[in-house]
N, C-alpha and C. Protein backbone atom coordinates (compact mmCIF):
# COMPACT_ATOMS: atom_id res chain seq x y z
N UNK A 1 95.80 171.99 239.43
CA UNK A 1 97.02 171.21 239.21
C UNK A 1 98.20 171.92 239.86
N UNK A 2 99.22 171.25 240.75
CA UNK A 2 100.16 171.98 241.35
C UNK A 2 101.29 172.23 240.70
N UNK A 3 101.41 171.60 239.38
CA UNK A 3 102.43 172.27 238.48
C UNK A 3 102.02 173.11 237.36
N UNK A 4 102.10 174.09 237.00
CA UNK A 4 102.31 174.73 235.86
C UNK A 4 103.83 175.24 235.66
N UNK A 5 103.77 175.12 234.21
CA UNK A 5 105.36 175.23 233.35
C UNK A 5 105.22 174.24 232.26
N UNK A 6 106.84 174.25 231.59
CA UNK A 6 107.06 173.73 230.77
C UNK A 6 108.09 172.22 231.13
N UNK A 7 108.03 171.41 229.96
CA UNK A 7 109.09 170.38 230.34
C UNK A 7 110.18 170.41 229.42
N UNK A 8 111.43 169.80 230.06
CA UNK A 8 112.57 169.92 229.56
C UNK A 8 112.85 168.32 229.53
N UNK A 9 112.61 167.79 228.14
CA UNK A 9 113.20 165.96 228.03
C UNK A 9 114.54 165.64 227.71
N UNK A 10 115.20 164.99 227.65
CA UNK A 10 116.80 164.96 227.96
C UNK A 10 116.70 163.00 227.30
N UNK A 11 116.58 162.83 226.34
CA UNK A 11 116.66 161.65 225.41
C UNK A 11 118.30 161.27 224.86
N UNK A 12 118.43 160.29 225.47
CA UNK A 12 119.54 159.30 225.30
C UNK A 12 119.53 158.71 223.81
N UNK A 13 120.79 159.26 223.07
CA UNK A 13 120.46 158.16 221.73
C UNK A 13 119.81 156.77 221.46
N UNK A 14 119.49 156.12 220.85
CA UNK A 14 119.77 154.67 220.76
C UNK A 14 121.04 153.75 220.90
N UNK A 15 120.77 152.83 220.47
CA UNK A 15 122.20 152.18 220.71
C UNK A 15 122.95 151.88 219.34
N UNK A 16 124.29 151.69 219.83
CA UNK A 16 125.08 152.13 218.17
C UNK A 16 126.16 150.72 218.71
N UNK A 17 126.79 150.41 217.51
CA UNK A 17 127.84 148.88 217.54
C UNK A 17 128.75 149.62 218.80
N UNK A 18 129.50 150.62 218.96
CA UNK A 18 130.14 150.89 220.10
C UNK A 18 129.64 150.26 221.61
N UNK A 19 128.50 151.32 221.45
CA UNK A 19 127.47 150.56 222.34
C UNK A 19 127.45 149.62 223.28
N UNK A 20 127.24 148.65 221.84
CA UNK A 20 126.93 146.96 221.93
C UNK A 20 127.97 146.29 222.72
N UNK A 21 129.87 147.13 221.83
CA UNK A 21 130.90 146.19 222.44
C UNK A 21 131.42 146.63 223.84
N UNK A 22 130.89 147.86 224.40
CA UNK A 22 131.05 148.37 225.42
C UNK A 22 132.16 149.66 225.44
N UNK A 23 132.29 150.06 224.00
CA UNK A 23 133.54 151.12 224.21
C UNK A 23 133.04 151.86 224.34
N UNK A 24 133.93 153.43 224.81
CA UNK A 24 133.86 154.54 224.87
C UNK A 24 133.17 155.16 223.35
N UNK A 25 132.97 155.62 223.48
CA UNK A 25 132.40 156.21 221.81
C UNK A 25 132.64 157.63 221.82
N UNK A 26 132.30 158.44 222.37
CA UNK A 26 132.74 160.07 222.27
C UNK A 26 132.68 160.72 221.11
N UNK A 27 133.57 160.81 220.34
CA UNK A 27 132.89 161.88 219.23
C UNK A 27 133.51 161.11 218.20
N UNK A 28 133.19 159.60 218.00
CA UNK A 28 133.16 158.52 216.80
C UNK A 28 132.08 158.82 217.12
N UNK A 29 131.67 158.76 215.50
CA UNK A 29 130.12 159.55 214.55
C UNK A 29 129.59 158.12 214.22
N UNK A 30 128.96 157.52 214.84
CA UNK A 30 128.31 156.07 214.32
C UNK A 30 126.87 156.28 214.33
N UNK A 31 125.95 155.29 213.31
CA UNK A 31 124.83 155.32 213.40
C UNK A 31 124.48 154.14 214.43
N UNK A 32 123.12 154.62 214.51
CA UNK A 32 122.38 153.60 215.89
C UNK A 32 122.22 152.35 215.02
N UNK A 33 122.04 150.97 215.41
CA UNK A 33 121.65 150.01 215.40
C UNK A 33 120.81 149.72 215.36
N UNK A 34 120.20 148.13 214.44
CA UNK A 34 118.76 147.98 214.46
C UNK A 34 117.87 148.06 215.88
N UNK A 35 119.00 147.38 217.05
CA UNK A 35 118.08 147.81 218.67
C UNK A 35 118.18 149.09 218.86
N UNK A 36 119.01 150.10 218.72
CA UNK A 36 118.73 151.39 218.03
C UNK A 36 117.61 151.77 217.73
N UNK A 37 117.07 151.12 216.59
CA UNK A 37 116.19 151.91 215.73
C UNK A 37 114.57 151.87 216.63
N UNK A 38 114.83 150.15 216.87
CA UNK A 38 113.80 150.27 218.07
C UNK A 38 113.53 150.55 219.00
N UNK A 39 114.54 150.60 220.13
CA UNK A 39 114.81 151.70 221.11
C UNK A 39 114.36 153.51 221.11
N UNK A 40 114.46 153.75 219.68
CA UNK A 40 114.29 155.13 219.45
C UNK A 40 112.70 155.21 219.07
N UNK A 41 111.96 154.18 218.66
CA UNK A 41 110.58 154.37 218.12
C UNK A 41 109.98 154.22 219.29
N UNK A 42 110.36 153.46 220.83
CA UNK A 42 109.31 152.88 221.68
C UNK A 42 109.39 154.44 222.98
N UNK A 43 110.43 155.47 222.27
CA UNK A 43 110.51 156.73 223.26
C UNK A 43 109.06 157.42 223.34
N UNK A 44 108.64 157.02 221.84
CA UNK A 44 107.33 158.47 221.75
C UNK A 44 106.15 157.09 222.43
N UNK A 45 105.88 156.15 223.08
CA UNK A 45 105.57 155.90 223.82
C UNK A 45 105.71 156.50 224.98
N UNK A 46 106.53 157.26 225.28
CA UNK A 46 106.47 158.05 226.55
C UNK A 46 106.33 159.51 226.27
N UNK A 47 107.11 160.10 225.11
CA UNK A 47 106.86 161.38 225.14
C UNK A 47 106.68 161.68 223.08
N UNK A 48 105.58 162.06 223.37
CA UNK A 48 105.32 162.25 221.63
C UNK A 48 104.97 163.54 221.37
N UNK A 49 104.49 164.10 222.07
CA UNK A 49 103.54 165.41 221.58
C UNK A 49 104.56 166.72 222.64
N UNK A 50 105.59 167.20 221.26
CA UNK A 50 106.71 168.29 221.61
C UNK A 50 106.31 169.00 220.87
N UNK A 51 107.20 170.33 221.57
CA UNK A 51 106.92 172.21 220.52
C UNK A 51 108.27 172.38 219.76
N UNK A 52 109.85 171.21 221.04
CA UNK A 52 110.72 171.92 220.11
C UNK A 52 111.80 170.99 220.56
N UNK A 53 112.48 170.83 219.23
CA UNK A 53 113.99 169.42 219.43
C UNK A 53 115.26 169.97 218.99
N UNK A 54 116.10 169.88 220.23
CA UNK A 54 117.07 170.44 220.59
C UNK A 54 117.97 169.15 219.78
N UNK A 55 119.07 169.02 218.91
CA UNK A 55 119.92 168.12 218.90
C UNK A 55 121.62 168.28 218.96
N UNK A 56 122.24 167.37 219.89
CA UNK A 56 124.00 167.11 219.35
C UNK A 56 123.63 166.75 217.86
N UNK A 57 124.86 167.02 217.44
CA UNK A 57 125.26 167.10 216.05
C UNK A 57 125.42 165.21 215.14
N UNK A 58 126.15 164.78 216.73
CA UNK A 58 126.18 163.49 216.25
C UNK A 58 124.89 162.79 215.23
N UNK A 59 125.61 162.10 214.29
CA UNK A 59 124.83 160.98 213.66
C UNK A 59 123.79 160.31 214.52
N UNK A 60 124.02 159.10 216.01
CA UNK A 60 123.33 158.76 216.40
C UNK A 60 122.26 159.93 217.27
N UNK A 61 122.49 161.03 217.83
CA UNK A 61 121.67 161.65 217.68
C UNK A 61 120.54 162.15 216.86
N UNK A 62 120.96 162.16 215.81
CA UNK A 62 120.47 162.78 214.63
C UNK A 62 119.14 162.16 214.39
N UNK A 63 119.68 160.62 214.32
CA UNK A 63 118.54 159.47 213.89
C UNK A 63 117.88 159.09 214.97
N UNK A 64 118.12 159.50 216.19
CA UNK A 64 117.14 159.14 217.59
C UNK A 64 116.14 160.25 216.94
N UNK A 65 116.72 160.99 216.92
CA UNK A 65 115.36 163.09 217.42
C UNK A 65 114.55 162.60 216.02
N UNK A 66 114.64 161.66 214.88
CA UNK A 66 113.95 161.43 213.58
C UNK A 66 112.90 161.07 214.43
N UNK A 67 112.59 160.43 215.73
CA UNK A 67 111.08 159.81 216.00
C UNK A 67 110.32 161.15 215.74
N UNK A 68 110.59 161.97 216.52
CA UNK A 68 109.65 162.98 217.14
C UNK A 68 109.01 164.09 215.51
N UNK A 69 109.48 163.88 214.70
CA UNK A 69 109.07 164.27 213.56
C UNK A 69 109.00 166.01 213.37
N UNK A 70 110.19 166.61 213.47
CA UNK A 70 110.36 167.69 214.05
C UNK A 70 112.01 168.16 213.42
N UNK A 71 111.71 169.12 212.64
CA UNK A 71 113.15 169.12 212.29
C UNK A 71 114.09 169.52 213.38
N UNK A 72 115.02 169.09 213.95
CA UNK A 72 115.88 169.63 215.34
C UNK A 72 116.93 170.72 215.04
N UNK A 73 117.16 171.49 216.30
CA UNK A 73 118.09 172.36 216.17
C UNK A 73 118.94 171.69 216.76
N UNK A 74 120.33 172.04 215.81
CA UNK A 74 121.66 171.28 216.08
C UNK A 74 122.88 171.95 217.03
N UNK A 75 123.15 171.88 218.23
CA UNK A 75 123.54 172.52 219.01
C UNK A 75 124.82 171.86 219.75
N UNK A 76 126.08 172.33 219.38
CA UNK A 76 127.23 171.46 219.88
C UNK A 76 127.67 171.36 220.96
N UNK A 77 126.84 172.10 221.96
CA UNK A 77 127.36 171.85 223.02
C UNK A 77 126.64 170.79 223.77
N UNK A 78 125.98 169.69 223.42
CA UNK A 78 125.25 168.83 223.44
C UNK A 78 125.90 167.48 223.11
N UNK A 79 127.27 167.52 222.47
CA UNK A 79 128.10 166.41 222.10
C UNK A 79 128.36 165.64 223.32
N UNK A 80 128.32 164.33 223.30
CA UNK A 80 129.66 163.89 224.32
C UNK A 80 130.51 164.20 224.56
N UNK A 81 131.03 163.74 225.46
CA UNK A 81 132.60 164.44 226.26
C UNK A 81 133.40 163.51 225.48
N UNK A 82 134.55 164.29 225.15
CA UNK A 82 135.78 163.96 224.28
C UNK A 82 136.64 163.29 225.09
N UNK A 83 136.50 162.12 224.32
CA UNK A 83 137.66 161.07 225.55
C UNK A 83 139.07 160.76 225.07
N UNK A 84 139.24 162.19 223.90
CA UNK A 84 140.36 162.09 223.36
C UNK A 84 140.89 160.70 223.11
N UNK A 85 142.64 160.40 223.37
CA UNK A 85 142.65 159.34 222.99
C UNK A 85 141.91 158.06 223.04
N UNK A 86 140.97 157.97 223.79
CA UNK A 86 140.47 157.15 224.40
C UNK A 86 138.60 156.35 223.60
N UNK A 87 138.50 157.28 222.87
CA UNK A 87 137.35 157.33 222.12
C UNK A 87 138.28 155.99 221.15
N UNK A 88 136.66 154.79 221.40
CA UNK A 88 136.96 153.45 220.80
C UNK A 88 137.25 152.69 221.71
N UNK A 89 137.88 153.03 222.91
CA UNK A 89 138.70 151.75 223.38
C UNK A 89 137.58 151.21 224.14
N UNK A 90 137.78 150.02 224.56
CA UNK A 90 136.61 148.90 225.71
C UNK A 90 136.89 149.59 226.98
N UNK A 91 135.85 150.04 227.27
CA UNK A 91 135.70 150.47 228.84
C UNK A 91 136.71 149.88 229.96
N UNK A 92 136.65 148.14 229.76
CA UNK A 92 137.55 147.38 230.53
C UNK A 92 138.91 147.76 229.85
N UNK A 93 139.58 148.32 229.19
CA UNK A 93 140.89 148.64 229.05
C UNK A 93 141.41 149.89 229.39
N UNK A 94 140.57 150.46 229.72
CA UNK A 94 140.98 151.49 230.42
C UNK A 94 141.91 151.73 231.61
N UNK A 95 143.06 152.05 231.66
CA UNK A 95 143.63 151.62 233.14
C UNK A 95 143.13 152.49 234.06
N UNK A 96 143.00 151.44 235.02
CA UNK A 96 142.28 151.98 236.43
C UNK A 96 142.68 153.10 237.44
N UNK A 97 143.76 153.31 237.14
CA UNK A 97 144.63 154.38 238.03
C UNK A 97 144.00 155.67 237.30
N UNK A 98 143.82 155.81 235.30
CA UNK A 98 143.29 156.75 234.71
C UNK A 98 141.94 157.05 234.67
N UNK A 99 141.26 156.17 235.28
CA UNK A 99 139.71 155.90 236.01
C UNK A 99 139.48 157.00 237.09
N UNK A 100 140.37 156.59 238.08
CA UNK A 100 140.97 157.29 239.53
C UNK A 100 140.67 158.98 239.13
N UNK A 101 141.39 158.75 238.51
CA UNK A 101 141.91 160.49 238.12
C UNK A 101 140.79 160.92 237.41
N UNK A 102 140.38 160.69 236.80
CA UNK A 102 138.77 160.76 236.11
C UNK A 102 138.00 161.27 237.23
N UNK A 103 137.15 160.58 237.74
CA UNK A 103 136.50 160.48 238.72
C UNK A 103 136.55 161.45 240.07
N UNK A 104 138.31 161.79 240.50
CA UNK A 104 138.44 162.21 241.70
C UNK A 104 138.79 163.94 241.22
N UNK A 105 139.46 164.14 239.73
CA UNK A 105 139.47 165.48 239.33
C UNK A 105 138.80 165.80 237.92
N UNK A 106 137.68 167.00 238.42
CA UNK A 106 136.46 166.91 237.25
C UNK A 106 137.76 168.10 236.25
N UNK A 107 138.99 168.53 236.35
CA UNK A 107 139.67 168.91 235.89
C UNK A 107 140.65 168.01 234.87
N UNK A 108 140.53 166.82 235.19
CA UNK A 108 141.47 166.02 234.81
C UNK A 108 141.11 166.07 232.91
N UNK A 109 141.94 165.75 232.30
CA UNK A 109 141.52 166.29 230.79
C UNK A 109 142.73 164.76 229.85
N UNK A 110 142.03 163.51 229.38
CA UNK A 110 142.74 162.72 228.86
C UNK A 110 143.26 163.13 227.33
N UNK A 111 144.05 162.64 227.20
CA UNK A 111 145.20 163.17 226.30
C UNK A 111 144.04 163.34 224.61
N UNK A 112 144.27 164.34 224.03
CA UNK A 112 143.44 164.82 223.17
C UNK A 112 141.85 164.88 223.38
N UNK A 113 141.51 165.04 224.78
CA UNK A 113 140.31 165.23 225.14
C UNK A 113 139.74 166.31 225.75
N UNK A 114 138.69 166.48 226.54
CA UNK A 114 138.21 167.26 227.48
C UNK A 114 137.88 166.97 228.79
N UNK A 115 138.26 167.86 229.73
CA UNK A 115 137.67 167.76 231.09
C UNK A 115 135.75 167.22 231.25
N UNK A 116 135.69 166.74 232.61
CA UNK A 116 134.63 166.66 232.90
C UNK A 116 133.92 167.76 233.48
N UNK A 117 135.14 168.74 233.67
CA UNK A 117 134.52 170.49 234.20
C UNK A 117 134.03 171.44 232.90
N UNK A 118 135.10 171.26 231.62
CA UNK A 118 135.01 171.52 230.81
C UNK A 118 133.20 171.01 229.47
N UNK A 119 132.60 169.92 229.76
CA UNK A 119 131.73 169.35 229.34
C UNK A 119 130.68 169.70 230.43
N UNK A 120 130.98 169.78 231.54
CA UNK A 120 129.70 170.35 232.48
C UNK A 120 129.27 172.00 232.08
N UNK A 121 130.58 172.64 231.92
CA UNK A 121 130.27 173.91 231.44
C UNK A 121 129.63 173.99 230.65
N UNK A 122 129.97 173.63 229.59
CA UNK A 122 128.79 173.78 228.22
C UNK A 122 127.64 173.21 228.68
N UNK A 123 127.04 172.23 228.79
CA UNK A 123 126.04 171.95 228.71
C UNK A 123 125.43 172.87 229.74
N UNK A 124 125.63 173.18 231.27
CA UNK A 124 125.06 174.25 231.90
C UNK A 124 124.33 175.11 231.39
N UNK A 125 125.66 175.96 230.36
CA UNK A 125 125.36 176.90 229.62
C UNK A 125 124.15 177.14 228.55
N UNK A 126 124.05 175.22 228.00
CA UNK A 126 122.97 175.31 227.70
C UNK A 126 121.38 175.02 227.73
N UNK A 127 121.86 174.56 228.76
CA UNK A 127 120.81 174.24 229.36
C UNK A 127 119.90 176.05 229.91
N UNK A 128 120.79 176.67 230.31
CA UNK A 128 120.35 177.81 230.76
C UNK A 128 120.15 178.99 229.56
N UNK A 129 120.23 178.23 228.63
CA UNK A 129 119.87 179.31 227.20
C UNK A 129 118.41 178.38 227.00
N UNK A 130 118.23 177.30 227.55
CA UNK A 130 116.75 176.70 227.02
C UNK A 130 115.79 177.01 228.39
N UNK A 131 116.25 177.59 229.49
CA UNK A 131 115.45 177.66 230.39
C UNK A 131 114.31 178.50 230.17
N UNK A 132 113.78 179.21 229.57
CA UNK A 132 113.20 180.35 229.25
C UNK A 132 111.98 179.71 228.34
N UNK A 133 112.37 179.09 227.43
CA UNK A 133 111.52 178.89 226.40
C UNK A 133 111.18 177.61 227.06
N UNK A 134 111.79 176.40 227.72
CA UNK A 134 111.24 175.38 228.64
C UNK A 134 110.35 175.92 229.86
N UNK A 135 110.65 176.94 230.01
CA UNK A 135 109.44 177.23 231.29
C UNK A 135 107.67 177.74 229.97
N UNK A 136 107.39 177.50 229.25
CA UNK A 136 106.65 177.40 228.58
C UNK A 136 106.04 176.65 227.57
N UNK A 137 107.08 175.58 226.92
CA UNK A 137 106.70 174.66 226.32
C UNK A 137 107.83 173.63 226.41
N UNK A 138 107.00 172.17 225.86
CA UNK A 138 107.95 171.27 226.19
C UNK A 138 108.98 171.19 225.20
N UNK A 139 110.16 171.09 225.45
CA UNK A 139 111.59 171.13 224.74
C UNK A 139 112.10 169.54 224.94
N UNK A 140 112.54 168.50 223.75
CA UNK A 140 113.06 167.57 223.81
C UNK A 140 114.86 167.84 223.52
N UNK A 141 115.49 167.39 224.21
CA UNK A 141 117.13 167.35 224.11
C UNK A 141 117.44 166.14 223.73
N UNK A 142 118.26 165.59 222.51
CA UNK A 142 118.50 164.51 222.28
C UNK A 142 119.84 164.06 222.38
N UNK A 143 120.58 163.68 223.05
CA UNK A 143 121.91 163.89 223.36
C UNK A 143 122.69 162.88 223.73
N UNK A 144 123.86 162.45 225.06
CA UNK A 144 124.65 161.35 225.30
C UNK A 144 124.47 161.18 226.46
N UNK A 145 125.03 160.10 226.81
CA UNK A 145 125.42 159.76 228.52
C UNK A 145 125.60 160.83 229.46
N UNK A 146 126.65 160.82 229.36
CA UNK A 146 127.44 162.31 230.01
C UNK A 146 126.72 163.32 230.21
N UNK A 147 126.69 164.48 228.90
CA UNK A 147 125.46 165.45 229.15
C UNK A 147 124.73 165.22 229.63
N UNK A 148 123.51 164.49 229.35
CA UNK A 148 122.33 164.30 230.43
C UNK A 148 122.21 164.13 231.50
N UNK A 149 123.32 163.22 232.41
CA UNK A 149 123.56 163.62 233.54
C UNK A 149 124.29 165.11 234.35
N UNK A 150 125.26 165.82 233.08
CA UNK A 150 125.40 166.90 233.69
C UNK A 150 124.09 168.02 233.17
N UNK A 151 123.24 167.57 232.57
CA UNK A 151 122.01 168.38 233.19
C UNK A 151 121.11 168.12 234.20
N UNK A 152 121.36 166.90 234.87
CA UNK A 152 120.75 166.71 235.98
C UNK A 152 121.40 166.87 236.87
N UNK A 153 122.58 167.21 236.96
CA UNK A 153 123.28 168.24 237.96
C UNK A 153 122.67 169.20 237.99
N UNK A 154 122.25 170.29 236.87
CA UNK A 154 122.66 171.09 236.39
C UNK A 154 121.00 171.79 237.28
N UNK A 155 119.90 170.67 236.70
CA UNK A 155 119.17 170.60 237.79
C UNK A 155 118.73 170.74 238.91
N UNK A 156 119.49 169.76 239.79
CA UNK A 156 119.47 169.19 241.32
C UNK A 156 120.68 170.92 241.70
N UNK A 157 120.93 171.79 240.68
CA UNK A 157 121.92 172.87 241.53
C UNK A 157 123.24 172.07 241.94
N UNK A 158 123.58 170.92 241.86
CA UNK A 158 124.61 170.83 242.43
C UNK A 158 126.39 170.30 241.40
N UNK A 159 127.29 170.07 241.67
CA UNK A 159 128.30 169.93 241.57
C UNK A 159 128.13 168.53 240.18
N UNK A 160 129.35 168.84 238.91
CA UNK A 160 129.03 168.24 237.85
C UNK A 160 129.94 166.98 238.66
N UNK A 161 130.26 166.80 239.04
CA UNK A 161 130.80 165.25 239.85
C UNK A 161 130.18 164.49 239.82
N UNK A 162 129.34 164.77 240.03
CA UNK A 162 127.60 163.67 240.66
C UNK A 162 127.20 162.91 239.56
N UNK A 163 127.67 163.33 238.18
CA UNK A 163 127.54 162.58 236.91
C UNK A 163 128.19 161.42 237.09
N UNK A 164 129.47 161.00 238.13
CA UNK A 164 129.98 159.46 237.90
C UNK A 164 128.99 158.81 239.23
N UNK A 165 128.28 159.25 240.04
CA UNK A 165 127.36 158.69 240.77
C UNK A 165 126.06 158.47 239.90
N UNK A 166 126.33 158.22 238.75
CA UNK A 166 124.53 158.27 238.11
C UNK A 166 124.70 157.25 237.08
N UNK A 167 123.76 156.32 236.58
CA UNK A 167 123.81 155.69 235.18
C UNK A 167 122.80 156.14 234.36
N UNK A 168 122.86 155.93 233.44
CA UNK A 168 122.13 156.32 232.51
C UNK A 168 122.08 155.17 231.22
N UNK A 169 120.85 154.56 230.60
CA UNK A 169 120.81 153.60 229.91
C UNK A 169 120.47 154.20 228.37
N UNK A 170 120.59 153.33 227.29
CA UNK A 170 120.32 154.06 225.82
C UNK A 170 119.15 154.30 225.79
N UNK A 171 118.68 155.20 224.73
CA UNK A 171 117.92 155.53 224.55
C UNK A 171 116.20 156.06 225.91
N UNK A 172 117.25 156.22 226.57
CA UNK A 172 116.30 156.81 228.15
C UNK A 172 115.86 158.03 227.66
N UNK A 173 115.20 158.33 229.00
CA UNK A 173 114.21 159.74 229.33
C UNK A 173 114.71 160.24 230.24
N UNK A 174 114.84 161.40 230.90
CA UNK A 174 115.20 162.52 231.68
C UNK A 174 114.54 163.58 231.94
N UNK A 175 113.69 163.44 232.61
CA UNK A 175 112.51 164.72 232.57
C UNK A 175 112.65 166.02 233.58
N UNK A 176 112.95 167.21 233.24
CA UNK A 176 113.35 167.83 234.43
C UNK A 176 112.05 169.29 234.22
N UNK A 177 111.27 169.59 235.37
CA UNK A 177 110.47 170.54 234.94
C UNK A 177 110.76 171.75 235.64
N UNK A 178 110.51 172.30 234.21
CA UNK A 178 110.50 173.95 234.50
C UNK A 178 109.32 174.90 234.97
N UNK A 179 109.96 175.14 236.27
CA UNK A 179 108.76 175.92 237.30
C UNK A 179 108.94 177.63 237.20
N UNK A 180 108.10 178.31 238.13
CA UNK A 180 108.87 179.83 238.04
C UNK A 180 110.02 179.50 238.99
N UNK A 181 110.03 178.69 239.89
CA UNK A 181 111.29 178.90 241.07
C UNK A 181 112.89 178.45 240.40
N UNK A 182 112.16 178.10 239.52
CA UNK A 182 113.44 177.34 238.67
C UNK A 182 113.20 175.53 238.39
N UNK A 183 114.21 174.81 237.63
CA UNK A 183 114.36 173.39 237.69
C UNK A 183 114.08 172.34 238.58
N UNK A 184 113.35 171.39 238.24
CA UNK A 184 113.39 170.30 239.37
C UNK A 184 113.44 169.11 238.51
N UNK A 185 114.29 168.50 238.67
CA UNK A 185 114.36 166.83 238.24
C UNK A 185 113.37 166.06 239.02
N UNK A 186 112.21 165.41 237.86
CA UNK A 186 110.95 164.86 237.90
C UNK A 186 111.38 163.58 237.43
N UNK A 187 112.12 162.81 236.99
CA UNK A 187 112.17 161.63 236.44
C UNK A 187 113.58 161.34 235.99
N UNK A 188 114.16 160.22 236.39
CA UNK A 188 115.51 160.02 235.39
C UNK A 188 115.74 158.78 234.72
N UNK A 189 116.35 158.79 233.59
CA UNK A 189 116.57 157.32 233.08
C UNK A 189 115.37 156.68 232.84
N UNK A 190 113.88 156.66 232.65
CA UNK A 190 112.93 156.32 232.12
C UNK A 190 113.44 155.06 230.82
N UNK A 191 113.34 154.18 230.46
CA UNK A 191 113.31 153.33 229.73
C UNK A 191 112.30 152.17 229.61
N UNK A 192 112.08 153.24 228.39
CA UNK A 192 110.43 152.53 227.39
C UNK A 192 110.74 151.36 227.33
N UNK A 193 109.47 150.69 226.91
CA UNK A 193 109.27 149.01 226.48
C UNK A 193 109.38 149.16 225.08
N UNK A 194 110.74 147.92 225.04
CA UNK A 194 110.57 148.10 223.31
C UNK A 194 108.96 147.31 222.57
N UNK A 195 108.71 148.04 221.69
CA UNK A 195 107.11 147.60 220.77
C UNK A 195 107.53 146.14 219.97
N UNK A 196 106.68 145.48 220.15
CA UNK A 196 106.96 144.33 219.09
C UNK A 196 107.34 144.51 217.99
N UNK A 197 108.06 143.68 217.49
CA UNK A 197 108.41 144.03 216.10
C UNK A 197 108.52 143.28 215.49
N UNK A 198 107.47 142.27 215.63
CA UNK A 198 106.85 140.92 214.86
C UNK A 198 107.79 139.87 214.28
């Protein structure tokens, strides 16, 4: 087999009423939704059999990482990015000029929030405190939008920018494997079939 190592999974909550109406959500603590709940059961269709579950603190986190049957370690640098004032509002109200600035400076920091340099850091950071124990067994991360793409920066080696070039859907997969040479992003955004539910 030409890989040996460990895997590193990178699991998107379910979906929560924010979600649904299209707002920002950030660090509003909501639980997932009944498509939520199913969204989160049809994951271990893809990945069931883990050594160890990494979780954000958030609520809808909390109740995604419940599939895997595994008590999780709760780790804050795993939160969403703080959209300060902005956490709640509809995506479409956002003014576009504050979009701009988003996007073009990963410095830019909205009013009671955090940078997008600032949220790449952490997660880097932790991502590179799980590298060790992922190059040996598989590690599930249960986490947000944001993060997961800045671990697939974090990945690919390159620049946390690349997170507004990426989508990412609820309750997805992110598979990045851990080699001796280091990281390689093997899969992104994976999204299971939801199971009947009669």
């Amino acid at each position: 087999m030409w890989f040996t190592g460990g895997v590193l999974y990178l699991v998107r909550h379910g979906r929560t009423e924010a979600n649904a109406g299209g707002r920002l959500q950030g660090r509003i603590d909501l639980p997932i939704d009944d498509v939520g709940r199913a969204q989160a059961a049809a994951i271990t269709s893809v990945v069931s059999q883990v050594d160890r579950v990494v979780c954000s603190p958030s609520l809808r986190a909390r109740q995604t990482a419940e599939v895997f049957g595994i008590e999780p370690e709760i780790d804050e640098r795993w939160l969403e990015m703080d959209y300060g004032e902005f956490d709640g509002v509809p995506m479409r109200d956002v003014p576009s000029g504050l979009w701009q600035q988003w996007i073009s400076d990963p410095d830019f920091r909205p009013p009671g929030g955090e940078s997008l340099q600032e949220m790449g850091d952490r997660v880097y950071a932790a991502c590179d405190d799980l590298l060790e124990a992922a190059r040996h067994h598989d590690v599930v991360v249960v986490s947000h939008a944001t993060p997961i793409k800045a671990a697939m920066a974090w990945a690919l080696g390159v620049d946390v920018t690349i997170t507004w070039r990426s989508q990412i859907d609820q309750a997805s997969i992110t598979r990045i494997l851990i080699r001796d040479r280091g990281p390689a992003l093997h899969a992104f955004n994976i999204v299971p079939t939801l199971r009947d539910r009669g």
